[in-house]
Protein backbone atom coordinates (compact mmCIF):
# COMPACT_ATOMS: atom_id res chain seq x y z
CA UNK A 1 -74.61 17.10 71.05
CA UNK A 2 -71.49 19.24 70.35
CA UNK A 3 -69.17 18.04 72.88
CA UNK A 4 -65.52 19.66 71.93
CA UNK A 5 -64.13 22.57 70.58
CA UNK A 6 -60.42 23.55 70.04
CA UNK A 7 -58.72 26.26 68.02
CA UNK A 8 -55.27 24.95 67.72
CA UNK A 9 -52.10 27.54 66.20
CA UNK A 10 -49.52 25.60 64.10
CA UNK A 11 -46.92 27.26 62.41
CA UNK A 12 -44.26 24.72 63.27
CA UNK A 13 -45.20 24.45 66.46
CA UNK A 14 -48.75 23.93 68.37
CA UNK A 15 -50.07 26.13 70.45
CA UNK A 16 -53.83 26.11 71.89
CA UNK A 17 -55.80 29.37 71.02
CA UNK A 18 -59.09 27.42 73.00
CA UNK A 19 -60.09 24.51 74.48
CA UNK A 20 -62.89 23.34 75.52
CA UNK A 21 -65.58 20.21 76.82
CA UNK A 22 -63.61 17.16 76.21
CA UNK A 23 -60.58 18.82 74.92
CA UNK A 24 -60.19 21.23 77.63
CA UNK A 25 -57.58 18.40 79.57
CA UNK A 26 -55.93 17.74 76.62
CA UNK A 27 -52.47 17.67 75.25
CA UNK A 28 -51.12 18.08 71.92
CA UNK A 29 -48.04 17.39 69.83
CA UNK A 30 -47.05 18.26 66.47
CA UNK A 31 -45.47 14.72 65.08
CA UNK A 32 -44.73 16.45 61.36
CA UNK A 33 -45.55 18.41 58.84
CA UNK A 34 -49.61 18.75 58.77
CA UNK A 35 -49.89 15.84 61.10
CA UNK A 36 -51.19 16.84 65.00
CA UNK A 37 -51.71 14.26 67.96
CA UNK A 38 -54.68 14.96 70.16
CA UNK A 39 -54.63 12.96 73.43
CA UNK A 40 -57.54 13.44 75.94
CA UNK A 41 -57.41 11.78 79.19
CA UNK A 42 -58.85 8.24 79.84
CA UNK A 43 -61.97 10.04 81.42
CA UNK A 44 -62.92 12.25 78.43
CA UNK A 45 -62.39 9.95 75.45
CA UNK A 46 -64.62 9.37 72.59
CA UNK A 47 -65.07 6.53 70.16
CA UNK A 48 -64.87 7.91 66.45
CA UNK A 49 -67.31 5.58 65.71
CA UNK A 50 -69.48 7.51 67.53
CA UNK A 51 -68.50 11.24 66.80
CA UNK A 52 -68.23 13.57 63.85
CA UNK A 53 -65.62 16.07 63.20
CA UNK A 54 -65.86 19.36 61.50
CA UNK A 55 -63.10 22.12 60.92
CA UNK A 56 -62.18 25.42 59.05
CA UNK A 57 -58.49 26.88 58.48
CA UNK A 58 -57.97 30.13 60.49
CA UNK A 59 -56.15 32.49 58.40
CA UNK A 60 -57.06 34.37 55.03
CA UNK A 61 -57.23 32.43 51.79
CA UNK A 62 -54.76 33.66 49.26
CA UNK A 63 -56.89 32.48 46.10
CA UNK A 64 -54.21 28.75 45.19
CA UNK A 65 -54.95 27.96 48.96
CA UNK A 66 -57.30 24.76 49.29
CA UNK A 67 -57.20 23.14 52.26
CA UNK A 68 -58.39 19.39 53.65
CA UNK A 69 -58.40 18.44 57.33
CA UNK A 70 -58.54 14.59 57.97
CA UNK A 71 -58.93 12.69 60.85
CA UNK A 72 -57.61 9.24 62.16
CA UNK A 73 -58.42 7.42 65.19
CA UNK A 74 -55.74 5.45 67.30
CA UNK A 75 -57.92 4.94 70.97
CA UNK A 76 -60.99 6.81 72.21
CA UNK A 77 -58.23 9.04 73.84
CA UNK A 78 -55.80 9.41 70.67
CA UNK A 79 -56.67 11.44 67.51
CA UNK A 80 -54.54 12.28 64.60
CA UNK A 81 -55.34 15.42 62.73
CA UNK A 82 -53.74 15.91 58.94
CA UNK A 83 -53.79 19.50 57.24
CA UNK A 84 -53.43 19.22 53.78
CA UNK A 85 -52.24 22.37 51.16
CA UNK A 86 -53.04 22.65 47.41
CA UNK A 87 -49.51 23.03 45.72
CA UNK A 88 -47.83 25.72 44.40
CA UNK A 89 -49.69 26.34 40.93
CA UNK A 90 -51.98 24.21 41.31
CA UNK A 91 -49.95 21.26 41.71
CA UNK A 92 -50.65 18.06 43.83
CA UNK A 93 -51.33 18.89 47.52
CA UNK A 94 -48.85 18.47 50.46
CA UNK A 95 -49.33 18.48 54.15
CA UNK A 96 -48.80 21.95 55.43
CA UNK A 97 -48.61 23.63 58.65
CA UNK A 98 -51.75 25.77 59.34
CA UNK A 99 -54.24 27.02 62.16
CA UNK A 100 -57.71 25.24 62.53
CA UNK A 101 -60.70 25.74 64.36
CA UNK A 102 -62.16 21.94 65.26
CA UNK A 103 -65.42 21.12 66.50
CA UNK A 104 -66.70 17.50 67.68
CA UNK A 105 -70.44 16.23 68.04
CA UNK A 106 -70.51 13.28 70.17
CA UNK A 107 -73.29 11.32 71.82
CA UNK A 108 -74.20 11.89 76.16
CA UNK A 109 -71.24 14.57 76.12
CA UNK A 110 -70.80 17.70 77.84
CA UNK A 111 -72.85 20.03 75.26
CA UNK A 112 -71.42 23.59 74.10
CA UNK A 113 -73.34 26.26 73.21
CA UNK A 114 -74.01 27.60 69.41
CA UNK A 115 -73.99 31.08 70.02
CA UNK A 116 -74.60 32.50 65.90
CA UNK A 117 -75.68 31.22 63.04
CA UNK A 118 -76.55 31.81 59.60
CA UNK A 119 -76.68 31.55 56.14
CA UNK A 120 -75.53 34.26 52.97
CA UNK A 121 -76.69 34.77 49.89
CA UNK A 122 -73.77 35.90 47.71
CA UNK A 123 -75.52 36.68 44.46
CA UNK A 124 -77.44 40.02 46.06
CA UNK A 125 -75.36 42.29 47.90
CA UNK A 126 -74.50 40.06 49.45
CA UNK A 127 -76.88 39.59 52.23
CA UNK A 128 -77.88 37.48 55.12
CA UNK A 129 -80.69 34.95 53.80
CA UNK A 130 -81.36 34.53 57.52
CA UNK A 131 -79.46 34.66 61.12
CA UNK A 132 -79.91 33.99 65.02
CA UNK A 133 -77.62 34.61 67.91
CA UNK A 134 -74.91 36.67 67.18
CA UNK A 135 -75.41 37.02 63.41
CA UNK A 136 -78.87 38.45 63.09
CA UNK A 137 -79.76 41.57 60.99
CA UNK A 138 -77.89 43.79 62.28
CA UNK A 139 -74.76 41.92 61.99
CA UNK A 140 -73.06 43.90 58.87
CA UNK A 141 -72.01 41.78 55.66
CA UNK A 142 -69.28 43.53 53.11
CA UNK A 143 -67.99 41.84 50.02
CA UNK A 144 -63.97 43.61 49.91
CA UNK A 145 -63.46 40.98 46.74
CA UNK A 146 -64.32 38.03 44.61
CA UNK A 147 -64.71 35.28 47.53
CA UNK A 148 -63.53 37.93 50.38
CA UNK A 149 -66.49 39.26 52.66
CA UNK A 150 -66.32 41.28 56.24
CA UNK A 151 -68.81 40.21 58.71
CA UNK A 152 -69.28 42.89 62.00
CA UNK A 153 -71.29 41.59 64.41
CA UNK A 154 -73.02 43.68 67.08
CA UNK A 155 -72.24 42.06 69.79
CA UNK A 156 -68.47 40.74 69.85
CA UNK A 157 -67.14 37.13 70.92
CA UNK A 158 -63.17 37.05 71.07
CA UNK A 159 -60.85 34.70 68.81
CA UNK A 160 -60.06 32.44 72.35
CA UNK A 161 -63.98 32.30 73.11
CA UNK A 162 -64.96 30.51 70.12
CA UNK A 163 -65.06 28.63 67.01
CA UNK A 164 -65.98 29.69 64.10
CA UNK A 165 -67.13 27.14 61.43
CA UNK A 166 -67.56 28.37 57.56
CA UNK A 167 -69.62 26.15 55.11
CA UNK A 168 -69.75 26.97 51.65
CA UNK A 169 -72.82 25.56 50.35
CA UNK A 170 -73.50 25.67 46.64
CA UNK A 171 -74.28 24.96 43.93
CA UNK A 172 -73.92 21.30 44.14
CA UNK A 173 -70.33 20.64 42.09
CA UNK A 174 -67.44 17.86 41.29
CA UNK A 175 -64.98 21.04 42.00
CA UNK A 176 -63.51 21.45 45.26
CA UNK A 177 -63.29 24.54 47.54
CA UNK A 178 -62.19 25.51 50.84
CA UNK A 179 -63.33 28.44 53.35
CA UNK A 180 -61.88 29.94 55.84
CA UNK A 181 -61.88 32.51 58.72
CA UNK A 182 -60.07 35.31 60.38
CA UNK A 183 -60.62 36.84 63.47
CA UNK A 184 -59.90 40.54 63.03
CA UNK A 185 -61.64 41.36 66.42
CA UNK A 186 -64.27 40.28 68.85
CA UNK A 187 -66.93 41.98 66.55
CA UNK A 188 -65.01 41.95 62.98
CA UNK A 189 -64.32 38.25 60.71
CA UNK A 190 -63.21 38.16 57.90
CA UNK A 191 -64.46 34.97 55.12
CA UNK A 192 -62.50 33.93 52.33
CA UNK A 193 -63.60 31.33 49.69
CA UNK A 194 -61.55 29.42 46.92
CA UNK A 195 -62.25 26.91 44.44
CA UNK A 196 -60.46 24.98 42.54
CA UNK A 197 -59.07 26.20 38.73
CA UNK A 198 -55.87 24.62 39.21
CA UNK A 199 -54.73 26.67 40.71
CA UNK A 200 -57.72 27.54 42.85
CA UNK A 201 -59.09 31.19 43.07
CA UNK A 202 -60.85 33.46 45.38
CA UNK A 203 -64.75 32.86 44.32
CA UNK A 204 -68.30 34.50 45.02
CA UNK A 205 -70.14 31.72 46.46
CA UNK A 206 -73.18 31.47 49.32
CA UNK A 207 -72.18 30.21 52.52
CA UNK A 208 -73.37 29.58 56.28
CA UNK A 209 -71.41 30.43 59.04
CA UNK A 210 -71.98 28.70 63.18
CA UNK A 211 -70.00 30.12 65.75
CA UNK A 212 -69.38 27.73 68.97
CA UNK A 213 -68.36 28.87 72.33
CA UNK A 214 -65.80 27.93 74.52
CA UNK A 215 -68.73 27.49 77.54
CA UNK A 216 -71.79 27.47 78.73
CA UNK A 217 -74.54 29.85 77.45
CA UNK A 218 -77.64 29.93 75.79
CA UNK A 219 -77.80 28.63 72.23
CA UNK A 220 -79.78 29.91 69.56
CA UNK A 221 -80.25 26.66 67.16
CA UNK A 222 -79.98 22.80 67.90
CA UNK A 223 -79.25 19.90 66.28
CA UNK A 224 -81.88 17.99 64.47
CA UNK A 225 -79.75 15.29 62.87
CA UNK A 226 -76.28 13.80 62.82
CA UNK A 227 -74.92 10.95 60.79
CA UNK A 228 -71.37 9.27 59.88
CA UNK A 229 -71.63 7.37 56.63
CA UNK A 230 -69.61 5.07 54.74
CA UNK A 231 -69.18 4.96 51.15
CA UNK A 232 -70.43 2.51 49.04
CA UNK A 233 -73.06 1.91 45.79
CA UNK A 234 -75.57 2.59 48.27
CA UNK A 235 -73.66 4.19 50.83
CA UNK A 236 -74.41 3.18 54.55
CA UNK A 237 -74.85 4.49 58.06
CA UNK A 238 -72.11 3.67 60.23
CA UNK A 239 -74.38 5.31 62.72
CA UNK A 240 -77.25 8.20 62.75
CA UNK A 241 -79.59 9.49 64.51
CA UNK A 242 -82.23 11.82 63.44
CA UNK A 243 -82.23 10.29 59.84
CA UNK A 244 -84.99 7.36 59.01
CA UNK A 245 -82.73 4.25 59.59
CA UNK A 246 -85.57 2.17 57.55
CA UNK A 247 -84.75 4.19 54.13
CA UNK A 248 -81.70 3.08 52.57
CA UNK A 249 -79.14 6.24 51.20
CA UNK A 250 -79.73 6.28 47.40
CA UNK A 251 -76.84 7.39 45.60
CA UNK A 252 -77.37 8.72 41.93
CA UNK A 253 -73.54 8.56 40.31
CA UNK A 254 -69.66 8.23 41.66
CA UNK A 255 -70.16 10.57 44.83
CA UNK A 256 -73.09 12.61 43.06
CA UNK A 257 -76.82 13.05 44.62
CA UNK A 258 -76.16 11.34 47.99
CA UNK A 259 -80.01 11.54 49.45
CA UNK A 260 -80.69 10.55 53.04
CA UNK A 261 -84.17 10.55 54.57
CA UNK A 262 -84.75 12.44 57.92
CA UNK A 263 -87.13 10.71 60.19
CA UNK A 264 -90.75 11.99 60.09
CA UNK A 265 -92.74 11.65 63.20
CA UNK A 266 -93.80 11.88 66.69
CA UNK A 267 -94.76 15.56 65.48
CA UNK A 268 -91.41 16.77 63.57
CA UNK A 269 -91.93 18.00 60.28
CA UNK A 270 -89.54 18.28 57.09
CA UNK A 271 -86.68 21.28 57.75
CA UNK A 272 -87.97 24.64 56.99
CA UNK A 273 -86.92 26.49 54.04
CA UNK A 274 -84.79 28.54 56.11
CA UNK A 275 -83.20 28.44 59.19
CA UNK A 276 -81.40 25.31 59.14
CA UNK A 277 -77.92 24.06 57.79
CA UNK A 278 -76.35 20.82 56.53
CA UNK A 279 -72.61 20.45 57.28
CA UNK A 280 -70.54 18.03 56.04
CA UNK A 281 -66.86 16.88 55.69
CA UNK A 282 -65.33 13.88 53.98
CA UNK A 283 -64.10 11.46 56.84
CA UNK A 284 -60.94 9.70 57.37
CA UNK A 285 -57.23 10.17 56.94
CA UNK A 286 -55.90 12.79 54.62
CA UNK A 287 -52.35 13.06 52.74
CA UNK A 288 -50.33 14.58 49.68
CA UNK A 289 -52.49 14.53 46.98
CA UNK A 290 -55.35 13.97 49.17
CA UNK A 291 -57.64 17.19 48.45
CA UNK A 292 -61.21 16.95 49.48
CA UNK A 293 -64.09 18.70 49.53
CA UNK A 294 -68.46 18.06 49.85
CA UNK A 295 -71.32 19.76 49.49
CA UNK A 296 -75.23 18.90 51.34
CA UNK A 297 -77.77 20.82 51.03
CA UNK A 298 -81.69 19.96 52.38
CA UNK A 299 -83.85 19.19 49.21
CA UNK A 300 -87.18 21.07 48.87
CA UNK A 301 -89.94 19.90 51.00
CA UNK A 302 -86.93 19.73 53.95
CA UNK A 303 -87.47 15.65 53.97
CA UNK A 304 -84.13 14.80 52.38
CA UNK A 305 -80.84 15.91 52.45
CA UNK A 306 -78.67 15.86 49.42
CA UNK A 307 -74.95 15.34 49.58
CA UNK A 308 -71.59 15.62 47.30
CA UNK A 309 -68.39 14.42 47.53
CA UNK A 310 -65.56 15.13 45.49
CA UNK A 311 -61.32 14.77 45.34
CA UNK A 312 -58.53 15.67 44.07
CA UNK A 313 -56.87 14.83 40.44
CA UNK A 314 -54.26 13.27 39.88
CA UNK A 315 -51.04 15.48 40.21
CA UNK A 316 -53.51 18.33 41.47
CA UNK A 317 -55.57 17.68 38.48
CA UNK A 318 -59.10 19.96 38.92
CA UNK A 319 -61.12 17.49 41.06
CA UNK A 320 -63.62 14.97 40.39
CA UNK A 321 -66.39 13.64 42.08
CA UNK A 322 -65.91 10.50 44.55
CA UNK A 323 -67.06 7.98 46.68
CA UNK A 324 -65.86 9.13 50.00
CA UNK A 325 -67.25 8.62 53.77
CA UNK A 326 -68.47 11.94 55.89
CA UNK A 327 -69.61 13.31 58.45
CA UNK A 328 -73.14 15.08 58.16
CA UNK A 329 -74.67 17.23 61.30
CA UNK A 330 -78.26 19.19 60.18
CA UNK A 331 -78.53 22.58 62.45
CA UNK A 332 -81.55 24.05 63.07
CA UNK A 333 -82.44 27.52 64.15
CA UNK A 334 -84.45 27.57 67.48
C-alpha cells in the first residue's frame, strides 16, 4: 500500500513542504550537493527490500533540465536521496539542488489515500483519455507550449496537502525525459516535459498524473500490482506481488521490451484498456553522469506489462538503452 509521502524544498537548504505516514516523524539533513538524509524513527522504518520509491521535481522545466532521483539504503530507518541535473548544454549531469515530491509503497503500512488520477492524450487537444478523483472531466487541460500544459481542477488540494506524481508514458524509447510539476494553486498545476536532444527540450508527449494526500480520505483507484526488479538477461524479482511469480521476466534487448506477467485468477482479469497506470523508476543510487529514465506501459489484452530502461551517454551523450533495476507499481482506477 502507499505508506509515505513527503514534499521536501532544497535550495541549499531542506525544508519540509509535507509529511506524511511513515515520514511524518522524520528528520532530514542536506549532507551535499543533491544528496538528502532521511531518518525515520526506529518505530516507522522500512526495509528497501521491501518498498518502492517514486518521485517528480517540483518546479518548471526549462527545456536542458533532466532530472534523476536515486535512492540508497543505509538501515530500515536511514535513506539517502540523490538529485541529479543534466549539464549546462547538454553536458554530463551533476548533482543539483532541487525540490521533489516522494512517494513510498510499502507492505502492512499505514495506507494514504490517492485522491486523482489520470491519464492525457497529447496528440488531440490535448485531452484527458480518462480521470477519477480530482481529475475527472471537468478538470480543464491547456497546452501554453511544446511540453508545457495547465491542468485546473474543480475541486482544489493545496501544495502542503499532497503529492503530485507525473509519468510520462510513451512511446516506448532509448531517449530519456523527465516531468515535472508546479503548484500554481490549490486548483491550478502546471506540467512540464523534456527529453533529451543534448541538450534536452520541452516536448509534446502523453502522460498520467496521481495525486497523493497528506491523510486519510477516500481514494479513487488502488493498487493492483507492485514489483522491485533486478537487472539481469532475464531480469528477476527481488520481490512482487500482484505479478505471476511462476513466469519468468523475458527481456527482448539491453534494457528493451522488459515483459512481466500479472497474475490471472481467483476472478481478476487482464487491466482494462483504460483506467489503469504503470509507474516506474530506475532503482538505486544516482550520481554525475548518472541520468536515468524508463518507460512501462500495459500491453494489449492488459496481461503483461512492458517496461524500458534507459541512461545516460557518456559525457551527457543522448542516452541509450540499459540494463537497470526499478521499481514498478500498476494503479488501477476503482
Amino acid at each position: 500500500m502507499l505508506n509515505s509521502a513527503a514534499s521536501i524544498a532544497n535550495a541549499g537548504a531542506l525544508a519540509w513542504v509535507g509529511q506524511s505516514g511513515d515520514f511524518d516523524e522524520t528528520t532530514s539533513a542536506r549532507t551535499g550537493v543533491g544528496a538528502i538524509t532521511l531518518n525515520t524513527i526506529a518505530s516507522r522504518g522500512f526495509d528497501a527490500a521491501q518498498s518502492l520509491i517514486f518521485a517528480t521535481k517540483r518546479g518548471a522545466l526549462a527545456g536542458a533540465d533532466l532530472y534523476s532521483v536515486g535512492d540508497a539504503a543505509a538501515s530500515d530507518t536511514s535513506k539517502q536521496i540523490s538529485t541529479v541535473e543534466e549539464g549546462a548544454g547538454g553536458i554530463a549531469s551533476v548533482l543539483a539542488d532541487f525540490d521533489v515530491d516522494l512517494l513510498t509503497v510499502g507492505i502492512g503500512r499505514k495506507p494514504l489515500s490517492i485522491v486523482g488520477m489520470g491519464h492525457v492524450d497529447t496528440g488531440v487537444g490535448p485531452t484527458w483519455n480518462w480521470g477519477c478523483g480530482l481529475i475527472h472531466a471537468n478538470a480543464a487541460i491547456v497546452r501554453n507550449a511544446a511540453g508545457d500544459y495547465t491542468i485546473t481542477m474543480p475541486h482544489g488540494i493545496a501544495a502542503a496537502d499532497c503529492e503530485i506524481i507525473v509519468i510520462p508514458d510513451g512511446p516506448a524509447s532509448a531517449n530519456l525525459f523527465s516531468a515535472s510539476v508546479v503548484h500554481v494553486s490549490a486548483t491550478t498545476k502546471r506540467i512540464t516535459i523534456a527529453a533529451d536532444a543534448s541538450p534536452s527540450i520541452l516536448t509534446d508527449m502523453h502522460f498520467a498524473v496521481v495525486i497523493v494526500a497528506n491523510g486519510a480520505g477516500p481514494s479513487c483507484a488502488r493498487i493492483r500490482a507492485a514489483a522491485q526488479v533486478a537487472p539481469g538477461a532475464p531480469p528477476t524479482y527481488t520481490w512482487q506481488f500482484g505479478f505471476d511469480g511462476d513466469v519468468a521476466i523475458t527481456r527482448t534487448g539491453i534494457g528493451n521490451d522488459v515483459v512481466l506477467t500479472l497474475a490471472n485468477g481467483n476472478n481478476v482479469d487482464g487491466l482494462p484498456a483504460t483506467g489503469s497506470i504503470a509507474m516506474i523508476r530506475p532503482r538505486g543510487a544516482v550520481g554525475a553522469n548518472g541520468l536515468v529514465s524508463a518507460y512501462a506501459a500495459a500491453q494489449a489484452g492488459g496481461a503483461t506489462v512492458e517496461c524500458n530502461t534507459s541512461q545516460e551517454g557518456a559525457g551527457g551523450a543522448v542516452g541509450a538503452y540499459a540494463d537497470l533495476g526499478f521499481d514498478l507499481l500498476v494503479l488501477e482506477a476503482k
